[in-house]
Protein backbone atom coordinates (compact mmCIF):
# COMPACT_ATOMS: atom_id res chain seq x y z
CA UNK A 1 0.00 0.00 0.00
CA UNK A 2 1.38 3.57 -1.00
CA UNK A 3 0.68 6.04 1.78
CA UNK A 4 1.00 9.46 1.30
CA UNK A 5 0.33 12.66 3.08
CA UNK A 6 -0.92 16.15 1.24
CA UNK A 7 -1.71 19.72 3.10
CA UNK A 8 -3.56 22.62 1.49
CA UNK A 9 -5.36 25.41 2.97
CA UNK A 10 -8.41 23.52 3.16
CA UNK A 11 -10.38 20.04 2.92
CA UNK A 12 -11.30 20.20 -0.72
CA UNK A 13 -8.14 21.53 -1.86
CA UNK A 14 -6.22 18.36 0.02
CA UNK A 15 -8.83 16.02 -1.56
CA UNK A 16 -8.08 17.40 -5.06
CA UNK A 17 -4.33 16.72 -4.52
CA UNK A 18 -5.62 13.36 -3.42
CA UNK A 19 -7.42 12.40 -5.84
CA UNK A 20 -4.60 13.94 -8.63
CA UNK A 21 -2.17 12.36 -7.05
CA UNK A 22 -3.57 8.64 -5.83
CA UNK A 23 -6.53 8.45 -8.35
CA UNK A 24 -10.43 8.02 -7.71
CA UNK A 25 -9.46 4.78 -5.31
CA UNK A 26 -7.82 6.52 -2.58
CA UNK A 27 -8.12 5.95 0.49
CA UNK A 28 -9.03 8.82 3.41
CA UNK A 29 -7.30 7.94 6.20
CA UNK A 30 -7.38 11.26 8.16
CA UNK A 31 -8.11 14.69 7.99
CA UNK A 32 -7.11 16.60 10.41
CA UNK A 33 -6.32 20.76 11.22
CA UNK A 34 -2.32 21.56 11.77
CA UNK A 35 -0.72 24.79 12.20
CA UNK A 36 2.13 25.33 9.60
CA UNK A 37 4.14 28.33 10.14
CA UNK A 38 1.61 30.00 12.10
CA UNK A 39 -1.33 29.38 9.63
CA UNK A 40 -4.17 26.88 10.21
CA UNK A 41 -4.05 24.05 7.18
CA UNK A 42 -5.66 20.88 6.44
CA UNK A 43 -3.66 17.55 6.41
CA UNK A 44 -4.82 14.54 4.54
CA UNK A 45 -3.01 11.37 4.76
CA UNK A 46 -4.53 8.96 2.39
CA UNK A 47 -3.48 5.51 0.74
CA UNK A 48 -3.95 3.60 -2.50
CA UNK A 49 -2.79 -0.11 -3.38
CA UNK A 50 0.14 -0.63 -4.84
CA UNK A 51 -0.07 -0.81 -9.17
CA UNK A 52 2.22 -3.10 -11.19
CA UNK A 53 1.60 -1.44 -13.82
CA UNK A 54 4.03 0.81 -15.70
CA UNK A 55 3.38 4.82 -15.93
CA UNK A 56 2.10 5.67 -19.09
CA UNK A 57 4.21 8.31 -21.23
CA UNK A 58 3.12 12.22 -20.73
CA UNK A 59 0.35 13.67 -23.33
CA UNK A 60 1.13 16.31 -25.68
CA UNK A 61 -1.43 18.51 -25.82
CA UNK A 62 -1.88 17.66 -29.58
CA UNK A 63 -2.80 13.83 -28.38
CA UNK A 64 -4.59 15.19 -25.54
CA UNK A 65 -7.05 17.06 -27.90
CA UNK A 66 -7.05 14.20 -30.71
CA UNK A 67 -8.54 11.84 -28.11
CA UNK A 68 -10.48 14.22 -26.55
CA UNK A 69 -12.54 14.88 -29.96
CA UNK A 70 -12.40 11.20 -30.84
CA UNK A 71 -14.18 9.98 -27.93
CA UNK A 72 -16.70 13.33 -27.95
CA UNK A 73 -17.61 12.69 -31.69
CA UNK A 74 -18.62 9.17 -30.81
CA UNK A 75 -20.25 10.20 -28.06
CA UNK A 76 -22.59 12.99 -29.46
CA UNK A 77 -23.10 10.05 -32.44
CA UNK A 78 -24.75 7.40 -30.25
CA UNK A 79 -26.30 10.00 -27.79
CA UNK A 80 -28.20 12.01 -31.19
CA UNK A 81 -29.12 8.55 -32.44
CA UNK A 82 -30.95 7.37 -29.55
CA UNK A 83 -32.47 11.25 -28.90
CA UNK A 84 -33.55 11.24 -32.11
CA UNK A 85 -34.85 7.67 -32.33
CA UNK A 86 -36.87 8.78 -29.39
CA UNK A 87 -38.55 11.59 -29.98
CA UNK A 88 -39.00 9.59 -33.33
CA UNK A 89 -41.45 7.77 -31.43
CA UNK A 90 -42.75 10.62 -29.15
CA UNK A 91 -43.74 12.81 -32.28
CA UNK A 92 -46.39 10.83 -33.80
CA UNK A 93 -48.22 10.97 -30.36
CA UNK A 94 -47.84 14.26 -29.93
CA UNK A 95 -50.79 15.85 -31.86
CA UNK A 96 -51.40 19.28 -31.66
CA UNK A 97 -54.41 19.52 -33.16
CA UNK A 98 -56.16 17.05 -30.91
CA UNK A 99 -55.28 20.55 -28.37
CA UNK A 100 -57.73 23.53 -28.05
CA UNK A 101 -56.47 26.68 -29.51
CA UNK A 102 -55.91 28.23 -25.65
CA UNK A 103 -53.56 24.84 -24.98
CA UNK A 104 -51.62 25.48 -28.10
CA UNK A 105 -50.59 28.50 -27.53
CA UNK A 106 -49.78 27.67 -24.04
CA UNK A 107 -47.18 24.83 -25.40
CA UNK A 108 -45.94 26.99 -28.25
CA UNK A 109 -45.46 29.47 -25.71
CA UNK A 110 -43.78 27.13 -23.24
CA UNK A 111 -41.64 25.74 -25.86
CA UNK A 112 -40.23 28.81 -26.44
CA UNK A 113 -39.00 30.02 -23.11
CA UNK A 114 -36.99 26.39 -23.30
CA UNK A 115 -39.19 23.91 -21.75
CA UNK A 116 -37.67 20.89 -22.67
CA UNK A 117 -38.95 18.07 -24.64
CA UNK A 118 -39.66 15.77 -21.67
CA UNK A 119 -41.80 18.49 -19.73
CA UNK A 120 -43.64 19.38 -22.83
CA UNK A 121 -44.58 15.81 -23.45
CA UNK A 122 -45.61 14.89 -20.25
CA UNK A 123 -47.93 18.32 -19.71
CA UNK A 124 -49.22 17.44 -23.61
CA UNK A 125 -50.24 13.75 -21.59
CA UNK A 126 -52.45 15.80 -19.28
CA UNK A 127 -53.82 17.87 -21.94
CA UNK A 128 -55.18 16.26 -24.70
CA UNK A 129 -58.32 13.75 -23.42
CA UNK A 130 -59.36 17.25 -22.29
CA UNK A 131 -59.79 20.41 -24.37
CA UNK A 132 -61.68 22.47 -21.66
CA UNK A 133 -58.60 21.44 -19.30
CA UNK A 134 -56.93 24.92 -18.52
CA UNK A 135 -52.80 24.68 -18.40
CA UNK A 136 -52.33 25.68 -14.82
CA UNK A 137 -54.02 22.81 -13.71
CA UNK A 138 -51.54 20.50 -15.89
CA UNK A 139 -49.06 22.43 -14.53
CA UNK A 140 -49.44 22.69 -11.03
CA UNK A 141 -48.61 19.09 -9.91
CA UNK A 142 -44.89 19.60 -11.84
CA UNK A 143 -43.73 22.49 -9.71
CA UNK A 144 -43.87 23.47 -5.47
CA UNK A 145 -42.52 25.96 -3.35
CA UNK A 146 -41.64 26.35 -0.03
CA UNK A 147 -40.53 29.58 0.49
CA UNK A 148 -37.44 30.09 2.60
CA UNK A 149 -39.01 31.73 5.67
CA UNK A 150 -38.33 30.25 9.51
CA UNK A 151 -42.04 29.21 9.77
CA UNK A 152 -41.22 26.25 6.75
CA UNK A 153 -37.80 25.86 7.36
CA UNK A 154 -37.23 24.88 11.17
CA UNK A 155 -34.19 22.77 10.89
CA UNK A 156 -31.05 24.64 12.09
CA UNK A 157 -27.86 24.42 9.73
CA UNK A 158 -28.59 25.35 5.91
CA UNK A 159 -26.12 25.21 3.49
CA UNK A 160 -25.81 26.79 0.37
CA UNK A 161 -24.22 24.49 -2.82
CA UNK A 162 -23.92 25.31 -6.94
CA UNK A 163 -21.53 26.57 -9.41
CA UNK A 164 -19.07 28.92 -9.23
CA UNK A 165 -20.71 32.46 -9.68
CA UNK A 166 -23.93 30.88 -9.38
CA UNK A 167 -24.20 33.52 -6.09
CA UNK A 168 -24.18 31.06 -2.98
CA UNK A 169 -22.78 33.95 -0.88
CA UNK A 170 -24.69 36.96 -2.00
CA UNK A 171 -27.89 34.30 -1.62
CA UNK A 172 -27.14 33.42 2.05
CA UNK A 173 -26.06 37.20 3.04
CA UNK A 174 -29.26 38.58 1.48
CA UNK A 175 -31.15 35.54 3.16
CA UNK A 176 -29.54 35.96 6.16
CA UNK A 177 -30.43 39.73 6.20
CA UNK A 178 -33.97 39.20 5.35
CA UNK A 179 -34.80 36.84 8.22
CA UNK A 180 -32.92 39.45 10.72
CA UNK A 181 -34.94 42.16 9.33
CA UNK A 182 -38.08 40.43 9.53
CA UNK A 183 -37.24 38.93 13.26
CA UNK A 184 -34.42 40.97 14.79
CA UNK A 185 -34.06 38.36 17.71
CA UNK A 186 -32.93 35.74 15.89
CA UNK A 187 -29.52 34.45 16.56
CA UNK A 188 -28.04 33.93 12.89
CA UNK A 189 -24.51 32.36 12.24
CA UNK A 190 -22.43 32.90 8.89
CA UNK A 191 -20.04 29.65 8.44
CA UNK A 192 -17.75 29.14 5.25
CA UNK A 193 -15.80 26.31 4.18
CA UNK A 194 -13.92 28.42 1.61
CA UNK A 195 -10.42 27.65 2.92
CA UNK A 196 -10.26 30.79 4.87
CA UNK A 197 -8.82 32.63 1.18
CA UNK A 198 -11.18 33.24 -1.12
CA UNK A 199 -13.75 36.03 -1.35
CA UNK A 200 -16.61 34.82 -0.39
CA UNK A 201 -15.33 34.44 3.20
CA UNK A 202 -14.71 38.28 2.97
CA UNK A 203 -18.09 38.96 2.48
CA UNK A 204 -19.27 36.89 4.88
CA UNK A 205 -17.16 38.71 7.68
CA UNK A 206 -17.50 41.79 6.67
CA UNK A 207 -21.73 41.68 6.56
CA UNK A 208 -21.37 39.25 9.84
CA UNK A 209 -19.49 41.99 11.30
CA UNK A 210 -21.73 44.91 10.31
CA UNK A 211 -25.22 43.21 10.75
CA UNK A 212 -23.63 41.80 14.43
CA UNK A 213 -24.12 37.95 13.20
CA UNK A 214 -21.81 35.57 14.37
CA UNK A 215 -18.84 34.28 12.08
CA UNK A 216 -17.26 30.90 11.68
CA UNK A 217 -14.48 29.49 9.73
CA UNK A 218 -14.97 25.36 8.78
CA UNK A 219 -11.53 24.46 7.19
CA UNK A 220 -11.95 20.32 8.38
CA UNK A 221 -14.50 18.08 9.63
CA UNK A 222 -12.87 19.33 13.34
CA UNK A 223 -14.21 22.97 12.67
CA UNK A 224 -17.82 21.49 11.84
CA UNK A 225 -17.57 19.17 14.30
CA UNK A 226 -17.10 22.19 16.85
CA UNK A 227 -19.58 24.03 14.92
CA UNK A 228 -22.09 21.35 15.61
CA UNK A 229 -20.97 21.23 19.62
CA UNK A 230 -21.90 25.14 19.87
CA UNK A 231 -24.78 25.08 17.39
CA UNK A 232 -27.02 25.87 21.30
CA UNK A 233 -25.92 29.16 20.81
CA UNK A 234 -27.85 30.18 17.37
CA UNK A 235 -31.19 29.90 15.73
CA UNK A 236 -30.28 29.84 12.03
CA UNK A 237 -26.53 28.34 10.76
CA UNK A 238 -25.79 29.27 7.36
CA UNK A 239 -22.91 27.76 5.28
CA UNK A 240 -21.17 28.54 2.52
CA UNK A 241 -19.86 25.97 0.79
CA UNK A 242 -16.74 25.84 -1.85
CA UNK A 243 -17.03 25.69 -5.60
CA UNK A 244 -16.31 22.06 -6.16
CA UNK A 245 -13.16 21.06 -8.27
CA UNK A 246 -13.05 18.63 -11.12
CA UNK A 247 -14.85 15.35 -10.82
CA UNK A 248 -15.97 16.06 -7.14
CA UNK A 249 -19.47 15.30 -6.22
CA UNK A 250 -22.12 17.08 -3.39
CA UNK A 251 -21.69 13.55 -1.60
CA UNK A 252 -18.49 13.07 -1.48
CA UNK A 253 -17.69 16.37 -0.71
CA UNK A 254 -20.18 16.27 2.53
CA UNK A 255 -18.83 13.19 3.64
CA UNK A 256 -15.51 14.72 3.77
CA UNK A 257 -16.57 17.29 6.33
CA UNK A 258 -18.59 14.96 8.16
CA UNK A 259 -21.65 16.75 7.07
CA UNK A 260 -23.89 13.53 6.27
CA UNK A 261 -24.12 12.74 10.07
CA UNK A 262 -26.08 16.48 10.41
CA UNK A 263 -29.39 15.76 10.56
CA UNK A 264 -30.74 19.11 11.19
CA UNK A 265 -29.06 20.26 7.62
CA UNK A 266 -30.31 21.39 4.46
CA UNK A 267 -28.45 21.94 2.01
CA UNK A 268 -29.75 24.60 -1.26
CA UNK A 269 -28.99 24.43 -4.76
CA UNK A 270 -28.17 27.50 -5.79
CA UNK A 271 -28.57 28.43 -10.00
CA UNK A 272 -29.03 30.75 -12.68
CA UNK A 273 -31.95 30.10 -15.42
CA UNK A 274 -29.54 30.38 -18.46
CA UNK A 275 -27.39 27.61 -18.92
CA UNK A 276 -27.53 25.15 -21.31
CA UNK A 277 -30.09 21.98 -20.88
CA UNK A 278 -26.89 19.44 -20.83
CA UNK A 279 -25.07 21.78 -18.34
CA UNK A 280 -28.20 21.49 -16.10
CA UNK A 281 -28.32 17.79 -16.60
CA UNK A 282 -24.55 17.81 -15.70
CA UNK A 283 -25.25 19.88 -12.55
CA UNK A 284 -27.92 17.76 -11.47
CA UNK A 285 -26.00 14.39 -11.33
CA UNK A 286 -22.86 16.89 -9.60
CA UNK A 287 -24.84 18.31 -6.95
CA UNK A 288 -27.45 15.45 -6.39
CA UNK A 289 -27.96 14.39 -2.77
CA UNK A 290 -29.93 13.64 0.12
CA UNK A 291 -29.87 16.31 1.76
CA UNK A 292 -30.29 18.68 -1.22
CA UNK A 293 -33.77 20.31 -0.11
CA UNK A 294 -34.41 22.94 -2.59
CA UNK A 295 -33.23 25.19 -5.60
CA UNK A 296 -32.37 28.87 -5.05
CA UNK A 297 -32.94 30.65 -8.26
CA UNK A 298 -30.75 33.74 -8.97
CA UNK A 299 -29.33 36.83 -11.22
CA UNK A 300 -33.36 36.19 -12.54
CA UNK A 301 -32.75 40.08 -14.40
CA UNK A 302 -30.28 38.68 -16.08
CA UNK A 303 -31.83 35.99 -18.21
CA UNK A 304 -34.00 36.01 -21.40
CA UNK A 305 -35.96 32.44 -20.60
CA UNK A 306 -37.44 30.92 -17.54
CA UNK A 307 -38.12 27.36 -18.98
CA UNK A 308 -34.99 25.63 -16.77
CA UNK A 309 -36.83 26.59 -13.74
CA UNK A 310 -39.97 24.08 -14.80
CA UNK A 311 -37.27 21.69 -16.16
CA UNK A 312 -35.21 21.28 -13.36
CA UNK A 313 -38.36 20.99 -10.92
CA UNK A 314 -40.00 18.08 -12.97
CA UNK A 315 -36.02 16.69 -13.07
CA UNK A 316 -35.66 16.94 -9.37
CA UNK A 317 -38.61 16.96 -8.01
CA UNK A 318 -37.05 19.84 -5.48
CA UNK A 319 -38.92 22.82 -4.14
CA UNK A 320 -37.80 26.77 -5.17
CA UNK A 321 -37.59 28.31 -1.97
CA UNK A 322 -36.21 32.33 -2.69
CA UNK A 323 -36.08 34.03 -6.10
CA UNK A 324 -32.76 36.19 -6.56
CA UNK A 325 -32.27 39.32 -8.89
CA UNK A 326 -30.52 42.71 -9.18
CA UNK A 327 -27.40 43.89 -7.73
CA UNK A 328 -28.29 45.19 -4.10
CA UNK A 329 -27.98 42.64 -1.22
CA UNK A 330 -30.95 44.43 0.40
CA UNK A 331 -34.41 43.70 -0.70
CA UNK A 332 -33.34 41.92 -3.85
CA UNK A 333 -34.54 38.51 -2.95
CA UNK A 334 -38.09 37.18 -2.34
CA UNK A 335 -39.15 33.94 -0.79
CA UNK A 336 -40.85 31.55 -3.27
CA UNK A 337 -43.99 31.13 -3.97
CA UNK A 338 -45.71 29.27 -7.06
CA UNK A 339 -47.39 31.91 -8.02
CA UNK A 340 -44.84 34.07 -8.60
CA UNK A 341 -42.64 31.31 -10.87
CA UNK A 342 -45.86 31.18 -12.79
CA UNK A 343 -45.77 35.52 -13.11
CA UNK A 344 -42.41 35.03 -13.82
CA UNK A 345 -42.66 32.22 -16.92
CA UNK A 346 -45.89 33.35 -18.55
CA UNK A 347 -45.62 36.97 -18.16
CA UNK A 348 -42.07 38.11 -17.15
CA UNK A 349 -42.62 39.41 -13.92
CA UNK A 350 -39.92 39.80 -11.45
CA UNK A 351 -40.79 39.48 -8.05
CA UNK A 352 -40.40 42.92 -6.97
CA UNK A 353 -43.19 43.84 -10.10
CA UNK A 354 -40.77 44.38 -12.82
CA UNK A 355 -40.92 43.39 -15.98
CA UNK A 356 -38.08 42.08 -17.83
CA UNK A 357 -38.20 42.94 -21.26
């Protein structure tokens, strides 16, 4: 067995040298906080079997890309023969004309604010045995809400996941503001597991600091484990979690921290309604988890469509619990409700009363 030992400012910059260095079969076998030259780090020592095998030569870059395209051109074949022998069998069934005029134009319409195929089929399903059958009520059973309010959300720690820029931080600060606002008494706490470095913890201090919330640093499981110990001592916990590197996964990544054995968490999906249908689909197997408990939808002035809101609510069968949107951290985010998605798909109202053009 190779054993090896790796130290980085945080857990999930450790685990990425891990898993560079050892491979996906690695094994953790600790993780632990040590002061280096007067800074708190993380050290990981991990293991792998030993491999006969011989080390491969190093890639160019020119046989890097060769394979690359090889492998994606064969890919996109298969996966555009069986999408197309698909809906090849979907279109035949899908008769618009067996639709009233209202329904029509309600799927036209839906079709082009990029509801997907899937979504469109299955709210055609509900449609056409009944042409008096309005489109609300087909589409009422495909998306909930539970806004993100104290009353619906009574578990303790929350934690906010997505993609980089997707506005985790801005999403808890505003959040966390909101529910001060509304009930000054509460005891909030601001946590981040950014490594202590990047800027997100910045932002978190500085608003914990000027709002008087409590601040907290999780750099190992051994912060979150003390986290949990003192969690007596606040109402709300919110926690900002890292961008996640490379191959990592929303599971893996919790069970690194020791997050799985929280009970009282909730974790938040946190996305914009403009990227591609395949990026979605890629975020969705990324992020997917247990504790995932709802999407957080944000920079809503900033996009042209709203379908990816219904599609990734029939896809994940999550609640939207706060809608995001302009700059300002103050009074720039709502908490959910399904009437306001529906305002906001069918007639492109933010939830402050804008429109977006």
């Amino acid at each position: 067995m190779r054993m090896k030992t790796f130290k980085a400012a945080n857990s999930t910059a450790a685990f990425a040298k891990v898993k560079a260095d050892l491979g996906e079969d690695a094994v953790i076998l600790s993780n632990k906080t040590v002061t280096e030259n007067g800074c708190r780090c993380c050290e990981i020592v991990a293991a792998v079997e030993h491999s006969q095998t011989t080390v491969p030569p190093r890639p160019t870059r020119d046989s890097v890309v060769d394979d690359a395209l090889k492998d994606t051109v064969g890919w996109q074949r298969e996966w555009s023969q069986i999408k197309g022998q698909i809906m090849a069998l979907m279109k035949p069934q899908i008769d618009m004309d067996r639709l009233s005029p209202k329904q029509k134009i309600a799927m036209e319409y839906l079709e082009r604010e990029d509801v997907n195929e899937k979504v469109l089929a299955r709210i055609y399903c509900n449609l056409r045995d009944d042409p008096s059958r309005s489109i609300m009520t087909a589409l009422d059973p495909l998306l909930k809400a539970t806004p993100f309010e104290s009353t619906n959300w009574s578990n303790k720690f929350h934690a906010f996941t997505g993609p980089g820029g997707a506005g985790k931080t801005t999403s808890l600060v505003r959040l966390a503001l909101k529910i001060k606002k509304d009930k000054p008494n509460t005891r909030i706490c601001l946590a981040t597991a950014d490594g202590g470095r990047g800027k997100g913890r910045l932002v978190l201090k500085h608003y914990a600091e000027l709002s008087g919330l409590a601040f907290r640093e999780i750099i190992t499981r051994d912060d979150f484990d003390l986290l949990q110990k003192e969690s007596g001592q606040f109402d709300m916990i919110f926690v900002d979690l890292p961008g996640l590197p490379g191959k990592t996964t929303l599971e893996e990544w919790v069970h690194l921290y020791g997050m799985q054995n929280c009970p009282d968490m909730s974790i938040h999906l946190v996305l914009n309604p403009y990227y591609s249908s395949t990026q979605f689909e890629r975020f969705f197997e990324k992020y997917k988890s247990e504790q995932l408990a709802s999407v957080i939808w944000t920079k809503l002035d900033e996009a042209c469509t709203f379908g990816s809101i219904l599609n990734m609510a029939c896809a994940s069968g999550l609640p939207v619990s706060a809608l995001s949107y302009g700059a300002g951290l103050r009074n720039s985010l709502k908490a959910a409700s399904e009437e306001m998605v529906w305002r906001l798909l069918f007639m492109r109202t933010m939830p402050n009363g804008d429109i977006q053009p």
